[in-house]
N, C-alpha and C. Protein backbone atom coordinates (compact mmCIF):
# COMPACT_ATOMS: atom_id res chain seq x y z
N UNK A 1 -87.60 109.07 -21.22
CA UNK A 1 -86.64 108.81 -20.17
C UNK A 1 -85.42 108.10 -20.76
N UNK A 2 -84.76 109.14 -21.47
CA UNK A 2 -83.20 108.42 -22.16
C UNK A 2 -82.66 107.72 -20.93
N UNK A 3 -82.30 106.28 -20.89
CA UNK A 3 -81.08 105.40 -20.04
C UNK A 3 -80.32 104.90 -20.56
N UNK A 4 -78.92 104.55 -20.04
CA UNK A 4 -77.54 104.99 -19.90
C UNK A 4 -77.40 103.60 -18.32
N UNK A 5 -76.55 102.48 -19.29
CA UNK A 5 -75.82 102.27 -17.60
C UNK A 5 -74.77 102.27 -17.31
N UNK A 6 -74.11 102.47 -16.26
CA UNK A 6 -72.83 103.04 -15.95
C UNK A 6 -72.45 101.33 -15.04
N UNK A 7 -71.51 101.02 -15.66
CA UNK A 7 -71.38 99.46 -15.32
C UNK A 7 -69.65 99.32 -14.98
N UNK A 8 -69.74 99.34 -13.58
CA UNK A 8 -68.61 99.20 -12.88
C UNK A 8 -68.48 98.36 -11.58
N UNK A 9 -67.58 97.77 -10.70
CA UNK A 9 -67.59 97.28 -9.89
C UNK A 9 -68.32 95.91 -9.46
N UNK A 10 -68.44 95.33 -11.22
CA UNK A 10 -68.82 93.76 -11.48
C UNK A 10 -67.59 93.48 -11.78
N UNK A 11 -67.79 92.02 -10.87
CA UNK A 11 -66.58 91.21 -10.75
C UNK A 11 -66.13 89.94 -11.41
N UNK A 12 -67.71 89.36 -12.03
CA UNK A 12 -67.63 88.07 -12.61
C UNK A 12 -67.90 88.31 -13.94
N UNK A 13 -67.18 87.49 -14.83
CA UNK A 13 -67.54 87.59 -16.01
C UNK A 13 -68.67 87.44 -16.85
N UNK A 14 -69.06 86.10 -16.31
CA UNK A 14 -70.71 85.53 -16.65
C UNK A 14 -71.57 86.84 -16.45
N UNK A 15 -71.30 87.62 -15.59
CA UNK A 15 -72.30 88.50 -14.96
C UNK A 15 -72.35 90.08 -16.04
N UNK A 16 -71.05 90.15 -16.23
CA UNK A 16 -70.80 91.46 -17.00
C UNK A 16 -71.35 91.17 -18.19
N UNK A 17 -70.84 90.06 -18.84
CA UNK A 17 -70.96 90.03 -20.32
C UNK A 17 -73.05 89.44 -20.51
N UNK A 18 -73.64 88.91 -19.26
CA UNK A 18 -75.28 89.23 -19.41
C UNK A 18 -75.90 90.21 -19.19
N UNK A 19 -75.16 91.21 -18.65
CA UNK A 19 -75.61 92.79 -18.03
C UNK A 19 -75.50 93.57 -19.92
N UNK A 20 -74.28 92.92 -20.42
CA UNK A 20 -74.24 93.64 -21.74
C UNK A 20 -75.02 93.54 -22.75
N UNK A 21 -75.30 91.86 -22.81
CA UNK A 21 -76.30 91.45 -23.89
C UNK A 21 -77.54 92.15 -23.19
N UNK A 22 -78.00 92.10 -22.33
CA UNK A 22 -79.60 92.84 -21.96
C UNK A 22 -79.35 94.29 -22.47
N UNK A 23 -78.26 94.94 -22.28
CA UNK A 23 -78.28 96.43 -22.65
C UNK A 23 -78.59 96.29 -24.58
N UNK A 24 -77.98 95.34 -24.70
CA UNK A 24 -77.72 95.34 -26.37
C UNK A 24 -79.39 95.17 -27.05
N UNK A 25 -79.97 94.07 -25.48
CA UNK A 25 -81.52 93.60 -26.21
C UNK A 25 -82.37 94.69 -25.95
N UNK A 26 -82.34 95.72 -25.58
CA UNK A 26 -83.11 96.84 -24.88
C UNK A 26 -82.67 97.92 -25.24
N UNK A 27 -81.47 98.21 -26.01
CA UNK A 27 -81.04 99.41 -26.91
C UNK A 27 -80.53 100.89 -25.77
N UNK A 28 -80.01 99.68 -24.70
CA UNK A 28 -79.47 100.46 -23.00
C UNK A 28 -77.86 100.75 -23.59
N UNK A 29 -76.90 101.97 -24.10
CA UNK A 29 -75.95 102.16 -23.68
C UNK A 29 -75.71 102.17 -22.51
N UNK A 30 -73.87 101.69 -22.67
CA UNK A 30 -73.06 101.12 -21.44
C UNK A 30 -72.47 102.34 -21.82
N UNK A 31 -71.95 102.19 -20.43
CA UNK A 31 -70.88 102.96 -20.30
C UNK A 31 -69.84 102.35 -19.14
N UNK A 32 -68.69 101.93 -19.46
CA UNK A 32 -68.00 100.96 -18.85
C UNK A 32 -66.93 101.67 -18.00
N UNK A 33 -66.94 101.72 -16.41
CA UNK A 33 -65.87 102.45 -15.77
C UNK A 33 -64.66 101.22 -15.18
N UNK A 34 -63.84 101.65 -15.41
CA UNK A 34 -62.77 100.77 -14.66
C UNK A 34 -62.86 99.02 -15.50
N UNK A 35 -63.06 98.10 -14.69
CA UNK A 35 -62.76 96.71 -14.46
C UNK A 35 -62.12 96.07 -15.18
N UNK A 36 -60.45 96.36 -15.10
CA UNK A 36 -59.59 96.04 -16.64
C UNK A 36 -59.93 94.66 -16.85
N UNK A 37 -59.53 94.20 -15.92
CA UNK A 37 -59.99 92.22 -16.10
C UNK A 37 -60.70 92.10 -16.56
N UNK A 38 -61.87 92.64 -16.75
CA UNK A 38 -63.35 91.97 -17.84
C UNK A 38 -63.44 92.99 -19.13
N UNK A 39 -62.60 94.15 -19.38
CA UNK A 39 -63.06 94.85 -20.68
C UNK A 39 -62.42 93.99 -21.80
N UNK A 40 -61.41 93.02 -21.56
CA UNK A 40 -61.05 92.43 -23.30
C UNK A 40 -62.24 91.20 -23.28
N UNK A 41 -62.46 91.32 -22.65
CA UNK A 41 -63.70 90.38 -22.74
C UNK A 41 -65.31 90.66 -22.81
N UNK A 42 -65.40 91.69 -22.58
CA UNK A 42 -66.84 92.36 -22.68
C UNK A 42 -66.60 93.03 -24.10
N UNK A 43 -65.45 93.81 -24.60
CA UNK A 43 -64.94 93.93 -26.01
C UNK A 43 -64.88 92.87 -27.15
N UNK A 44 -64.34 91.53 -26.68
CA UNK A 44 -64.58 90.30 -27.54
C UNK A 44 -65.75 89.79 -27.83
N UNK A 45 -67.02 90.12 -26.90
CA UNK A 45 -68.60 89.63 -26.60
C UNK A 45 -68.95 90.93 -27.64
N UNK A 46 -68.45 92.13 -27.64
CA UNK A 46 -69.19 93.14 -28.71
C UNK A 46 -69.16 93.52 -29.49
N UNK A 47 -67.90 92.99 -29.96
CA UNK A 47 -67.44 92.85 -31.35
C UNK A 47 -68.11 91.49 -32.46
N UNK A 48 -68.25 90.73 -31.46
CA UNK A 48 -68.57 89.94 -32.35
C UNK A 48 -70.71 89.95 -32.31
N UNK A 49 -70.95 90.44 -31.61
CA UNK A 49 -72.49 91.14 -31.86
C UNK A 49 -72.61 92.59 -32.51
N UNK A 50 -72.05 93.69 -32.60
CA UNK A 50 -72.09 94.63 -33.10
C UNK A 50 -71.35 95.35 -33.79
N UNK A 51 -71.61 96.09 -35.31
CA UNK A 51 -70.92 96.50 -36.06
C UNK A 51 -70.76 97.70 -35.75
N UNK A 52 -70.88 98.40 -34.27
CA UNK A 52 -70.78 100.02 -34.33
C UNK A 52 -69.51 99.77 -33.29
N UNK A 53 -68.39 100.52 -33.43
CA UNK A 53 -67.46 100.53 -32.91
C UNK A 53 -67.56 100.73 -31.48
N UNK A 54 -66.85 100.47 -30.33
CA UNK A 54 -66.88 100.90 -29.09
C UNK A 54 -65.88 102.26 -29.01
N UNK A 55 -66.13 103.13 -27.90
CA UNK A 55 -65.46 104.45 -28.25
C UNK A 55 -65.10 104.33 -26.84
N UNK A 56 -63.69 104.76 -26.60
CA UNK A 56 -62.91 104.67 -25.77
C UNK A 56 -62.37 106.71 -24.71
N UNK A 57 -62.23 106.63 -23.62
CA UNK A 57 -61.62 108.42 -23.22
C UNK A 57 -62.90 108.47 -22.84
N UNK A 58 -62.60 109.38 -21.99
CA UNK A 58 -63.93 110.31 -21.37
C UNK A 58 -65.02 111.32 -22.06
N UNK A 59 -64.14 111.26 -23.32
CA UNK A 59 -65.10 112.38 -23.95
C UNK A 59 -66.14 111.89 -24.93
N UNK A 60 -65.70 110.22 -24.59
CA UNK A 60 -66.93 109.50 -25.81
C UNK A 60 -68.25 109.24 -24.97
N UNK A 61 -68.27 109.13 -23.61
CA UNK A 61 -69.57 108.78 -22.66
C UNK A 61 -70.93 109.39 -23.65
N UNK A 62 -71.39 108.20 -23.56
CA UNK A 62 -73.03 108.39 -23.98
C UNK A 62 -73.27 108.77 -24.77
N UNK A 63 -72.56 108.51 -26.19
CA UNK A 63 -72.88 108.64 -27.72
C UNK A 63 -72.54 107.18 -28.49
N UNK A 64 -72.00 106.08 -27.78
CA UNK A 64 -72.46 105.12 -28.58
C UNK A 64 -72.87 103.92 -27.95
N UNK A 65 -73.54 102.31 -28.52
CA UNK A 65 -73.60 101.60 -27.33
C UNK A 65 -72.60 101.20 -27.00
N UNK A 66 -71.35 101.12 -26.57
CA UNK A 66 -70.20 100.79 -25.81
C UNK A 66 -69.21 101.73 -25.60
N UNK A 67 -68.78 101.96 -24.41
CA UNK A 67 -68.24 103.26 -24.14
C UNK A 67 -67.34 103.14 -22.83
N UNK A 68 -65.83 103.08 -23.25
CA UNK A 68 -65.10 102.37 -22.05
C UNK A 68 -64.05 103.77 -21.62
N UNK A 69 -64.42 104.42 -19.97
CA UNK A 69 -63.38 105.01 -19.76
C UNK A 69 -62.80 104.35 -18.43
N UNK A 70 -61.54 104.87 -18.06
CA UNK A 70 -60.63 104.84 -16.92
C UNK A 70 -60.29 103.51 -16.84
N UNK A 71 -60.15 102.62 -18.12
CA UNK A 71 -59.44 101.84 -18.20
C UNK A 71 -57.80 101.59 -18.95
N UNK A 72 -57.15 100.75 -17.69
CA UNK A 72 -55.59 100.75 -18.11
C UNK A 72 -54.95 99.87 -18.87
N UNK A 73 -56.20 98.54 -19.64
CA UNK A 73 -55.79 97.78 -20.42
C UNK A 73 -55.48 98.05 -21.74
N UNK A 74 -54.78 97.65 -22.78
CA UNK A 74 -54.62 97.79 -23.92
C UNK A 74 -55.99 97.10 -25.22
N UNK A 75 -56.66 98.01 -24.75
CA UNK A 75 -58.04 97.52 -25.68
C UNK A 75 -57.85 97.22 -27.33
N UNK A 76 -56.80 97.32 -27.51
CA UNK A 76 -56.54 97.35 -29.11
C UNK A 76 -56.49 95.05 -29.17
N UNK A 77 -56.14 94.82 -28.49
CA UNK A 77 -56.08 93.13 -28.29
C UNK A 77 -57.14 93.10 -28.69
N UNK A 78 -58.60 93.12 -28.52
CA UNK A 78 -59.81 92.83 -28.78
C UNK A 78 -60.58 93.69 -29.70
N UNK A 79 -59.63 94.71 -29.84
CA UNK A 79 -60.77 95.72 -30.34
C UNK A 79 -59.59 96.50 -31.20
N UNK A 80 -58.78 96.43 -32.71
CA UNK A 80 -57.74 97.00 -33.16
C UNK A 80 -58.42 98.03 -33.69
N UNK A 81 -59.96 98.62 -33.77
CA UNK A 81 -60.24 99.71 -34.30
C UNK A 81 -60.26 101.02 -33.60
N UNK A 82 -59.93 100.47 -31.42
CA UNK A 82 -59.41 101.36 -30.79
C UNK A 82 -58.42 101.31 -30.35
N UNK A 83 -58.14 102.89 -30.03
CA UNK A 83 -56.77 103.54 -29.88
C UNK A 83 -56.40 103.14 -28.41
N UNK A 84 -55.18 102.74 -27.69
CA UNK A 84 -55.05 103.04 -26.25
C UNK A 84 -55.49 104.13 -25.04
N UNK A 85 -55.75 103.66 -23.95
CA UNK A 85 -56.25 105.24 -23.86
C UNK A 85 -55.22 105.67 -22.45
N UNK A 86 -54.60 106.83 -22.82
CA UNK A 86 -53.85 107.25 -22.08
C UNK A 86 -53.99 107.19 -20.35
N UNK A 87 -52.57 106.83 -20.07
CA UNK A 87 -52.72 107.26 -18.44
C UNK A 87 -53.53 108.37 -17.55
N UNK A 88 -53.04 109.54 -18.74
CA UNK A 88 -53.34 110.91 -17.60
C UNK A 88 -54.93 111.12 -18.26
N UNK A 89 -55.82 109.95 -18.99
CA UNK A 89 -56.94 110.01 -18.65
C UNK A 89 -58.18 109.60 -17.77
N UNK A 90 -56.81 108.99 -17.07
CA UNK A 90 -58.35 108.56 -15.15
C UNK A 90 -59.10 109.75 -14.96
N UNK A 91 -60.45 108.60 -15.19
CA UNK A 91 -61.56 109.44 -14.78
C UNK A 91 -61.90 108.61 -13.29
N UNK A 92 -62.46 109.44 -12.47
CA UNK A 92 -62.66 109.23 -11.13
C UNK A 92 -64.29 108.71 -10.85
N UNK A 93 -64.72 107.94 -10.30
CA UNK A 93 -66.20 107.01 -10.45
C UNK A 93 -66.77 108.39 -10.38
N UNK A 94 -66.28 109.35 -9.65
CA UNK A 94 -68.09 110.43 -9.25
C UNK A 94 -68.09 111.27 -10.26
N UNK A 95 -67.16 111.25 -11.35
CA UNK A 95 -66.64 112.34 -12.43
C UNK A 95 -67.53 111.89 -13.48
N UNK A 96 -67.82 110.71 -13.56
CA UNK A 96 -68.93 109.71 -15.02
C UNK A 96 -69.86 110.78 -15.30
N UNK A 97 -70.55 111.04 -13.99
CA UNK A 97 -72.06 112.03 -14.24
C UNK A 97 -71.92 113.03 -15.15
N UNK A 98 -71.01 113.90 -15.13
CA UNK A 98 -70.44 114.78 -15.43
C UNK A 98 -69.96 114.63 -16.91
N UNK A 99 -69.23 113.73 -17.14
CA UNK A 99 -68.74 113.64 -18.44
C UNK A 99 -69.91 113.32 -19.54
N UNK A 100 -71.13 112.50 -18.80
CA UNK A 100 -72.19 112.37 -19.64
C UNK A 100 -73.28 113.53 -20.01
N UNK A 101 -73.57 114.31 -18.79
CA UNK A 101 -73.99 115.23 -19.12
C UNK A 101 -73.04 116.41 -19.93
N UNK A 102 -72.34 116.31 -20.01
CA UNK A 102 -71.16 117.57 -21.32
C UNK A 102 -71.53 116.82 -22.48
N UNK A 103 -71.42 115.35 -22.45
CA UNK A 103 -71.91 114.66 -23.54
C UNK A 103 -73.10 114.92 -24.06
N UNK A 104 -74.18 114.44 -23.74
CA UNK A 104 -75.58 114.23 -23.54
C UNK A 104 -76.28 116.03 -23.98
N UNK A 105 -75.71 116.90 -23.06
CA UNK A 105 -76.15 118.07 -22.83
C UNK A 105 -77.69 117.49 -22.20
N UNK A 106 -77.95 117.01 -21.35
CA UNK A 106 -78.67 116.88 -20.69
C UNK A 106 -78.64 116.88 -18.88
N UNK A 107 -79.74 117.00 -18.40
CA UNK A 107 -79.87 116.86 -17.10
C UNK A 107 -79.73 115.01 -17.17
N UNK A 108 -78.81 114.74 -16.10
CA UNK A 108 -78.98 113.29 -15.86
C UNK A 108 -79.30 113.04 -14.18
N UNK A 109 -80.03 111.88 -13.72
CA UNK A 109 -80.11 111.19 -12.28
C UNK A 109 -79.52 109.96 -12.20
N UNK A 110 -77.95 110.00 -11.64
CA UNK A 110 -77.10 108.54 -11.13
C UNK A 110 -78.09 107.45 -10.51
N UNK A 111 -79.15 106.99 -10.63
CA UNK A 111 -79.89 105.92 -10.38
C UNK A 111 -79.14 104.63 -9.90
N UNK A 112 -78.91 103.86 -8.28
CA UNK A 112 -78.15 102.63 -8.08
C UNK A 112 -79.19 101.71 -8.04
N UNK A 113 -79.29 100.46 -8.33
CA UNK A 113 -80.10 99.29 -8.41
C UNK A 113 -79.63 98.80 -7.07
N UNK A 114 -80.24 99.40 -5.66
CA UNK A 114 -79.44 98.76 -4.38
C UNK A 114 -80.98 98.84 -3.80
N UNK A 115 -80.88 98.64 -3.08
CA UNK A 115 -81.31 98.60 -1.54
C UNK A 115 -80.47 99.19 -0.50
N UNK A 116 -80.82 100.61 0.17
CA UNK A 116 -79.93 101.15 0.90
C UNK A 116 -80.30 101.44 2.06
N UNK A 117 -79.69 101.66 3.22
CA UNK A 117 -80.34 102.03 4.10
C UNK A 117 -81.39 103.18 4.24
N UNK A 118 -82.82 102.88 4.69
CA UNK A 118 -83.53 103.59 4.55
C UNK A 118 -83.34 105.44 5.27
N UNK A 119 -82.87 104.96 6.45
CA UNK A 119 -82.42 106.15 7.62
C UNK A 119 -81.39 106.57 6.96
N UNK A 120 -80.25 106.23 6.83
CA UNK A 120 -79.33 107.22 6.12
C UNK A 120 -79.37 107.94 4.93
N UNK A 121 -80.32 107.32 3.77
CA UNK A 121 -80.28 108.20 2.79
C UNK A 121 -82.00 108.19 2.35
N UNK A 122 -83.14 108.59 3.64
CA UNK A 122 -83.68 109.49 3.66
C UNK A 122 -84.22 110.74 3.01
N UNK A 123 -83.06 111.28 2.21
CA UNK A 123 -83.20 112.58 1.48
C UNK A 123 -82.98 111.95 0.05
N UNK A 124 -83.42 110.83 -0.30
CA UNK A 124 -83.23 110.60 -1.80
C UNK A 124 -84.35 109.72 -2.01
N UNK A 125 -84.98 109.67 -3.49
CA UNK A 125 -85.72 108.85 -3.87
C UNK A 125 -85.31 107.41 -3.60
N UNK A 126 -86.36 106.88 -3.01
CA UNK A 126 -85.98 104.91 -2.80
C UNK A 126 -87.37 104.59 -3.63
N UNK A 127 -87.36 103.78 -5.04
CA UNK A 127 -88.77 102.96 -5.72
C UNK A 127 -88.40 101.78 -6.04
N UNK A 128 -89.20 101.24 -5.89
CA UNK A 128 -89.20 99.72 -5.99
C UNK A 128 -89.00 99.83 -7.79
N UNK A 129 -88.75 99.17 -8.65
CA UNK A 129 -88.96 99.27 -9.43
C UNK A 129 -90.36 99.23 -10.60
N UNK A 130 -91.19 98.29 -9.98
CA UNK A 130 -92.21 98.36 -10.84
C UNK A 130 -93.26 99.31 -10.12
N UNK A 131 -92.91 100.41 -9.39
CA UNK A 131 -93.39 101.77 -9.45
C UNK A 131 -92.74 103.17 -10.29
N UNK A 132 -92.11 102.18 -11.46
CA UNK A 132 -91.13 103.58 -11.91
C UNK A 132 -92.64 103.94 -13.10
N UNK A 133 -91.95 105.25 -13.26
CA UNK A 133 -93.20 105.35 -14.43
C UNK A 133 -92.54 105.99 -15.41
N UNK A 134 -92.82 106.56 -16.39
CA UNK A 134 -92.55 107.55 -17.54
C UNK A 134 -92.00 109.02 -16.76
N UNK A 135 -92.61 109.19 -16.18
CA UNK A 135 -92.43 111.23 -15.62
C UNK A 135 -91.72 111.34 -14.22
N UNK A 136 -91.48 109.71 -13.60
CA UNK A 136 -90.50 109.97 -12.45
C UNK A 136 -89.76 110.08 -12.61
N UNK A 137 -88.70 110.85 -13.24
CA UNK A 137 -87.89 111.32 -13.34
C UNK A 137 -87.61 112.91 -14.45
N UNK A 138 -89.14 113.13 -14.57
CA UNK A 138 -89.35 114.00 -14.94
C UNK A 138 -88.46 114.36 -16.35
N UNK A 139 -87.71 115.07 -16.90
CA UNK A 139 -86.84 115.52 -18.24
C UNK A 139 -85.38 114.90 -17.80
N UNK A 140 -85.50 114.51 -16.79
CA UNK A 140 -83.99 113.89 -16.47
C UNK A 140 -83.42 113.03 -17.16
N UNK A 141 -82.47 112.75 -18.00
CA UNK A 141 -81.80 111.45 -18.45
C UNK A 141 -81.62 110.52 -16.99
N UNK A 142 -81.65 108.71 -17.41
CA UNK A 142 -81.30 108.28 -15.89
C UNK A 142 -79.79 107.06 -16.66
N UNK A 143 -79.18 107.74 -15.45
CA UNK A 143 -77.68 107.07 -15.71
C UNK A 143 -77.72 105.86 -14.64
N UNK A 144 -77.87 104.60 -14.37
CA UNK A 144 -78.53 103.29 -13.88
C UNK A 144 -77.09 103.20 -13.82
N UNK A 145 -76.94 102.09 -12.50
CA UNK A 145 -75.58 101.49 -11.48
C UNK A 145 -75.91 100.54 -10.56
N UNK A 146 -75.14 99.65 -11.23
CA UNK A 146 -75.30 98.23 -10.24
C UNK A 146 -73.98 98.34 -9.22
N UNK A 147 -74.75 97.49 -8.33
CA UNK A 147 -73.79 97.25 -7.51
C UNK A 147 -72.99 95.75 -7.49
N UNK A 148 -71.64 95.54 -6.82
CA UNK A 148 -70.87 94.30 -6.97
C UNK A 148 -71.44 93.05 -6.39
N UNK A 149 -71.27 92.06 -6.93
CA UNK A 149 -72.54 90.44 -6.99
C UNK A 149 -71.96 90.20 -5.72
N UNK A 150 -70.95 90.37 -4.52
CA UNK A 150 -71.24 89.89 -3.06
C UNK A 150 -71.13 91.21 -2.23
N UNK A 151 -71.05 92.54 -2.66
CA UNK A 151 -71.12 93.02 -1.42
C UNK A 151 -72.23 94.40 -1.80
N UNK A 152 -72.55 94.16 -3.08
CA UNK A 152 -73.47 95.63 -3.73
C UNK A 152 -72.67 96.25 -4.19
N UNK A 153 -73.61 98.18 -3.82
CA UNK A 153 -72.83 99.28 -3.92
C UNK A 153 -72.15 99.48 -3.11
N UNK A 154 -70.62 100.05 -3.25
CA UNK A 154 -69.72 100.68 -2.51
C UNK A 154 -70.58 101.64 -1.85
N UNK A 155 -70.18 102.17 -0.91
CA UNK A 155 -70.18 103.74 -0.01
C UNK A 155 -69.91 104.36 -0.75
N UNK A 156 -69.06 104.47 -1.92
CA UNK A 156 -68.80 106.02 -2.68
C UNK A 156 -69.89 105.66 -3.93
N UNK A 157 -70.43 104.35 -4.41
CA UNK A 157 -71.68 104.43 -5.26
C UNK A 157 -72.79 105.36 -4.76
N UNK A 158 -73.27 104.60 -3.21
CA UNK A 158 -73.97 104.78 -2.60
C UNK A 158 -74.50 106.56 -2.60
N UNK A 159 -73.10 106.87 -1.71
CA UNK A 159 -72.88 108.52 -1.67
C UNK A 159 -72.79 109.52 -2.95
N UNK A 160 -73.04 108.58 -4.38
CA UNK A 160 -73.16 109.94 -5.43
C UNK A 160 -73.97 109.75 -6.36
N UNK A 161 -74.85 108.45 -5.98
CA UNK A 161 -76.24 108.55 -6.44
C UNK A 161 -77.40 109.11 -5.70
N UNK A 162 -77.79 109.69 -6.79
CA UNK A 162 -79.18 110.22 -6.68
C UNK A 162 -80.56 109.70 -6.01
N UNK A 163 -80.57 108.95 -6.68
CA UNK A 163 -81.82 108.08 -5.98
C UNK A 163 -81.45 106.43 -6.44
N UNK A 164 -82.18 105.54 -5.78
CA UNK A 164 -82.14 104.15 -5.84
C UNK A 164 -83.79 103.40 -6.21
N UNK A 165 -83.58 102.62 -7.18
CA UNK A 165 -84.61 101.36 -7.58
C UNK A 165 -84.42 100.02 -6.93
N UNK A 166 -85.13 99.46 -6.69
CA UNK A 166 -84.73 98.16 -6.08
C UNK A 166 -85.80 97.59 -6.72
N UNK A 167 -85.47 95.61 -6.78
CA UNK A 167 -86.30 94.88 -7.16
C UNK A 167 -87.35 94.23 -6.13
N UNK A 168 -88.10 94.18 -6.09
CA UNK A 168 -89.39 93.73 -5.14
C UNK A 168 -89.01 91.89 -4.80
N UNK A 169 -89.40 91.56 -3.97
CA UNK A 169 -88.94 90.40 -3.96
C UNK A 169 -90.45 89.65 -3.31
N UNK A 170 -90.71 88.26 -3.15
CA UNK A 170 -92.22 88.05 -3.14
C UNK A 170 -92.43 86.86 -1.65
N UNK A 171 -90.54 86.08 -1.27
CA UNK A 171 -90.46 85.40 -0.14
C UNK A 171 -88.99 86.05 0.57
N UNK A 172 -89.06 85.67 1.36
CA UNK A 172 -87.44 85.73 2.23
C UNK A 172 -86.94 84.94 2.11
N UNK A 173 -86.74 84.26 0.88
CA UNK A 173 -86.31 83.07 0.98
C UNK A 173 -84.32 82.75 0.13
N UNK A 174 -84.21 84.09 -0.48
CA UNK A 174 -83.09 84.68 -0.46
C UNK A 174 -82.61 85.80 -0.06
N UNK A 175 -81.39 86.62 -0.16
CA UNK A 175 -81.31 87.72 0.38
C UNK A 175 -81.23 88.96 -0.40
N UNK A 176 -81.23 88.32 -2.24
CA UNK A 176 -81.35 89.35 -3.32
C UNK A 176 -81.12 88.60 -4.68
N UNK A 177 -81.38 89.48 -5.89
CA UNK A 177 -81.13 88.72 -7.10
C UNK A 177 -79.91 89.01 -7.26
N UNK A 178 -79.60 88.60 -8.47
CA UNK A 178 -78.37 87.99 -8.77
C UNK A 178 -78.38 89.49 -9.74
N UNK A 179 -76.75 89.84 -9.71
CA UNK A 179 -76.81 91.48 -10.25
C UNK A 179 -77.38 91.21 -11.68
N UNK A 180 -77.27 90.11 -12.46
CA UNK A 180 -77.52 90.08 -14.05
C UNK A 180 -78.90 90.07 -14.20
N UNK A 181 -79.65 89.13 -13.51
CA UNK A 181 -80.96 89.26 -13.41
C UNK A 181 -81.71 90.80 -12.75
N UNK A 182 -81.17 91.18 -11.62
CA UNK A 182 -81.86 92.19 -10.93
C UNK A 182 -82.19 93.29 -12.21
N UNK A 183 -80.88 93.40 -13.20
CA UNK A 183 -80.48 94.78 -14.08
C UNK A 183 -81.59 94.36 -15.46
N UNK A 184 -81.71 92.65 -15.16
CA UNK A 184 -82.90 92.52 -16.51
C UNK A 184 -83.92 92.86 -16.05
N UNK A 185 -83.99 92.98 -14.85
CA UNK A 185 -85.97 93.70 -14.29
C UNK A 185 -85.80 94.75 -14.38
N UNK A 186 -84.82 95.41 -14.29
CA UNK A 186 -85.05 97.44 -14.00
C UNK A 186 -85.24 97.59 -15.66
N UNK A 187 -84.31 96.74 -17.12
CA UNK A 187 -84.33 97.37 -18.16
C UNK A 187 -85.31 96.98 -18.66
N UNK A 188 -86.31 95.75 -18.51
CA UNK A 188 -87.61 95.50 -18.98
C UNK A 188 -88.43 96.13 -18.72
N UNK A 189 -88.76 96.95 -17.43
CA UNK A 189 -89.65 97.99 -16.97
C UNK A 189 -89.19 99.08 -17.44
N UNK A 190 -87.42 99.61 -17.83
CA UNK A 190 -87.25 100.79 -18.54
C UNK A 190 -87.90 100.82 -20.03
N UNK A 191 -87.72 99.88 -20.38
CA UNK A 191 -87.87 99.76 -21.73
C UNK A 191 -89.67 99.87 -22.22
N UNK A 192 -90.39 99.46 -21.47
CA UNK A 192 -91.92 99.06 -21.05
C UNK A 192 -92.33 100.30 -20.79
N UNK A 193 -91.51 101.59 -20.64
CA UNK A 193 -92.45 103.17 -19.93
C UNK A 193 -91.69 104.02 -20.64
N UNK A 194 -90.77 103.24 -21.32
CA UNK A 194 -90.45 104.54 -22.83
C UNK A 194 -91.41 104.25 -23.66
N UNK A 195 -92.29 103.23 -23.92
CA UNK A 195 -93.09 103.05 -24.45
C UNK A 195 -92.24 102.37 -26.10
């Protein structure tokens, strides 16, 4: 079960740059959409942990661990071994899937780490997470998506993922984990059924 997370629509820094180190401790490529405000800084956190370059454009998705498209910052500040990446290359959030599988040449499943309404999306896998196994997802690559630390997934996350994992919780005594933590339970159990 090759995974892939597609890490967009985090807002805090603390939060992005622990979502990265867990990918880094678990051997999880990113794949970074949008959030100009935090890429010279999630770039400064990976440069100075890793000697494999980050690859920038749409056509680098899911061949190395760091992988930044549809961003409008000048990544060369943090990172002078990449190139700028052009305007007329916005990629559009529901377009990611797509660019990874041309990449990948694989079947992939947009996987959101939400909790969604059960009645409305009905027609999609909902697992808790520590019911994932090795073969649920059958030959599929899974492309994993958090949602933003106060309001989740957007409606357009929501609407172009595939199925959803959620973390089990044991009181009511909050109303959810914290996105950095939630994404360290889904990659410890990913990592635990790749064997």
């Amino acid at each position: 079960m090759p995974t892939t997370l597609l890490l967009t629509n985090i807002s805090k820094r603390p939060n992005a740059l622990a979502i990265l180190r867990t990918c880094l401790a678990f051997g999880i490529p990113v794949v970074v959409h949008g959030m100009h405000n935090l890429v010279p800084h999630i770039l400064n956190m990976y440069n100075k942990l890793c000697d494999v370059p980050a690859s920038f454009g749409p056509g680098s998705a899911g061949l190395t661990p760091l992988n930044i498209i549809n961003c409008m910052v000048d990544p060369t500040a943090a990172a002078p071994f990449v190139s700028r990446v052009p305007r007329e290359s916005k990629v559009h959030l529901e377009d990611v899937k797509a660019i990874i599988v041309a990449n990948t040449k694989c079947s992939v499943k947009l996987c959101a780490i939400e909790i969604p309404d059960l009645e409305k999306y009905k027609d999609k896998m909902i697992l808790p997470v520590d019911e994932l196994k090795v073969d649920t997802f059958k030959d599929d690559d899974v492309l994993l998506m958090l949602g933003n630390e106060g309001s989740g997934c957007s409606e357009k996350q929501l609407g172009i993922s595939d199925c959803f994992l959620w973390c089990k919780q044991f009181t009511g005594d909050t109303a959810s984990f914290n996105v950095a933590i939630a994404f360290a339970i889904v990659a410890e159990r990913v990592y635990r059924i790749k064997g």
